[in-house]
Protein backbone atom coordinates (compact mmCIF):
# COMPACT_ATOMS: atom_id res chain seq x y z
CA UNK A 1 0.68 -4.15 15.88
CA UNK A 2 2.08 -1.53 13.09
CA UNK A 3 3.57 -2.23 9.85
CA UNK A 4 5.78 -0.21 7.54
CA UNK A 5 7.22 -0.70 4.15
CA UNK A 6 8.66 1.26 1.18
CA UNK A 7 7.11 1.21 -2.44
CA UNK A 8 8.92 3.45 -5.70
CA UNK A 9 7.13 4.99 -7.97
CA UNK A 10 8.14 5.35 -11.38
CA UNK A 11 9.30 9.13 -12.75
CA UNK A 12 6.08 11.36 -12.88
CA UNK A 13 3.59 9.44 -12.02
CA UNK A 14 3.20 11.49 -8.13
CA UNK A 15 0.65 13.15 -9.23
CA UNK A 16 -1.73 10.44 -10.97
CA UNK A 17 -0.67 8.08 -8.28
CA UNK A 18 -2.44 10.46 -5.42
CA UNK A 19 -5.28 11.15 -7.81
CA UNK A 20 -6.46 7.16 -7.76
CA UNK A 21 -5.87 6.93 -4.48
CA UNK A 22 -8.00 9.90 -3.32
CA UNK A 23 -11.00 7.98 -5.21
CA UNK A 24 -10.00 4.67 -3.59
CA UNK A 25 -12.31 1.80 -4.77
CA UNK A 26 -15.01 1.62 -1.35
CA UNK A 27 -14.65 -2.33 -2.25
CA UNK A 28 -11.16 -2.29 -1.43
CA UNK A 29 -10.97 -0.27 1.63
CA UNK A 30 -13.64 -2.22 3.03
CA UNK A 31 -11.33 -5.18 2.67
CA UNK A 32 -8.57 -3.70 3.73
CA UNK A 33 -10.53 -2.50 7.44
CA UNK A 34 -12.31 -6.12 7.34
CA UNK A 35 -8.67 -7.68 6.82
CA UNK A 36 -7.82 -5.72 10.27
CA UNK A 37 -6.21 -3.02 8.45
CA UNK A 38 -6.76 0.65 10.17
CA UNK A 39 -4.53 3.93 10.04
CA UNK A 40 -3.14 3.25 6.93
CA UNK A 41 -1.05 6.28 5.41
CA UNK A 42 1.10 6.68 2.40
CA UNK A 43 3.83 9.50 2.37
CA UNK A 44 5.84 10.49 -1.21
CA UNK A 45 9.46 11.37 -0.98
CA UNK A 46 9.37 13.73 -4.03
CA UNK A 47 13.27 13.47 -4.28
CA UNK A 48 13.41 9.94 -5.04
CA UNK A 49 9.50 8.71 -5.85
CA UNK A 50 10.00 6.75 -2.54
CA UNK A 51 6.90 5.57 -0.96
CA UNK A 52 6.77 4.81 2.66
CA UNK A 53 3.56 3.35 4.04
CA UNK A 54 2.41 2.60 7.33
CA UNK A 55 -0.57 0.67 8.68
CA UNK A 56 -1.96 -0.48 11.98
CA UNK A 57 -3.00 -4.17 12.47
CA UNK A 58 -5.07 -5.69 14.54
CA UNK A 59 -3.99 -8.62 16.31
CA UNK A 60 -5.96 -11.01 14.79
CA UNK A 61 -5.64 -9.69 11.36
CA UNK A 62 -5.85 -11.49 7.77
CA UNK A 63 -3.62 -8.95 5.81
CA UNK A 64 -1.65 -12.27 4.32
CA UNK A 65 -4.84 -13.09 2.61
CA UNK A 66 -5.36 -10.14 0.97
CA UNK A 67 -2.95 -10.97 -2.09
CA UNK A 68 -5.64 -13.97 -2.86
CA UNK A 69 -8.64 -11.28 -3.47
CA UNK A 70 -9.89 -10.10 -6.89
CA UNK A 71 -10.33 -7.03 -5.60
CA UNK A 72 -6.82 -6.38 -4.69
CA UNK A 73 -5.56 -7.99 -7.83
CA UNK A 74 -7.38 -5.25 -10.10
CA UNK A 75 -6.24 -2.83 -7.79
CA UNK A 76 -2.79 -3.94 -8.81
CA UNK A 77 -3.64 -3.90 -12.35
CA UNK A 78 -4.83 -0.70 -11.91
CA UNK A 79 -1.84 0.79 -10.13
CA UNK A 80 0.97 -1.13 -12.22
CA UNK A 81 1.92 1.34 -14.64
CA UNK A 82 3.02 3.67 -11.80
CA UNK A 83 4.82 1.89 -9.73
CA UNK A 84 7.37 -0.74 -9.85
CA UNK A 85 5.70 -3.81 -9.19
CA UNK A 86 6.31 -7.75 -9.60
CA UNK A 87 5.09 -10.22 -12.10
CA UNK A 88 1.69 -10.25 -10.61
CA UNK A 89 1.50 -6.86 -10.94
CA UNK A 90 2.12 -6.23 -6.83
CA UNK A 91 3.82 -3.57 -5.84
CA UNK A 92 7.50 -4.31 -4.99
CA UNK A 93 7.55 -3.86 -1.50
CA UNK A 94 10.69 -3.50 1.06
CA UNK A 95 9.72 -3.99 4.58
CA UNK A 96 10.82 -1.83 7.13
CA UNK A 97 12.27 -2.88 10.58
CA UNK A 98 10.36 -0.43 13.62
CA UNK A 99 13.42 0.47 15.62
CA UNK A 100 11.62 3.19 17.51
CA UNK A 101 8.59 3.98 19.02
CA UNK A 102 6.80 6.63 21.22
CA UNK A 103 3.00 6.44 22.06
């Protein structure tokens, strides 16, 4: 199972945004693998501060649950003055429909 979605970034934050994520808390990318989480990339459109991520899921995954963690909350916190987020400082995320794939 894959999933795909688009985040924004706000204006010149590109830089600071890969810099946290290239020290990625170990406590939430354990959660993220335990939640059935694997392959999980980011990409940047510099043009428009798009971000398009993509992640593979097991079939039995718990990715719905991960919202309800503390650790993912603080990673919000953490990340919120980046990115456009929601009132619970998520990131506002537009999910993408696959419409093509080639294995």
């Amino acid at each position: 199972m894959r999933n795909a979605y688009t985040m924004k970034l706000k204006p010149g934050n590109e830089e600071e945004y890969k810099r946290r994520h290239d020290a990625i808390w170990p406590e939430l990318a354990e959660a993220l693998k335990e939640a059935g989480i694997s392959h999980y990339s980011i990409y940047l459109d510099h043009a428009t501060g798009t971000l398009f991520a993509f992640q593979h899921l097991t079939e039995d995954n718990t990715a719905a649950t991960l919202p309800s963690l503390p650790i993912v909350k603080r990673w919000w916190a953490y990340m919120a003055d980046l990115m456009e987020t929601n009132q619970d400082n998520s990131p506002v995320e537009l999910p993408l429909e696959e419409v093509f794939y080639l294995e």
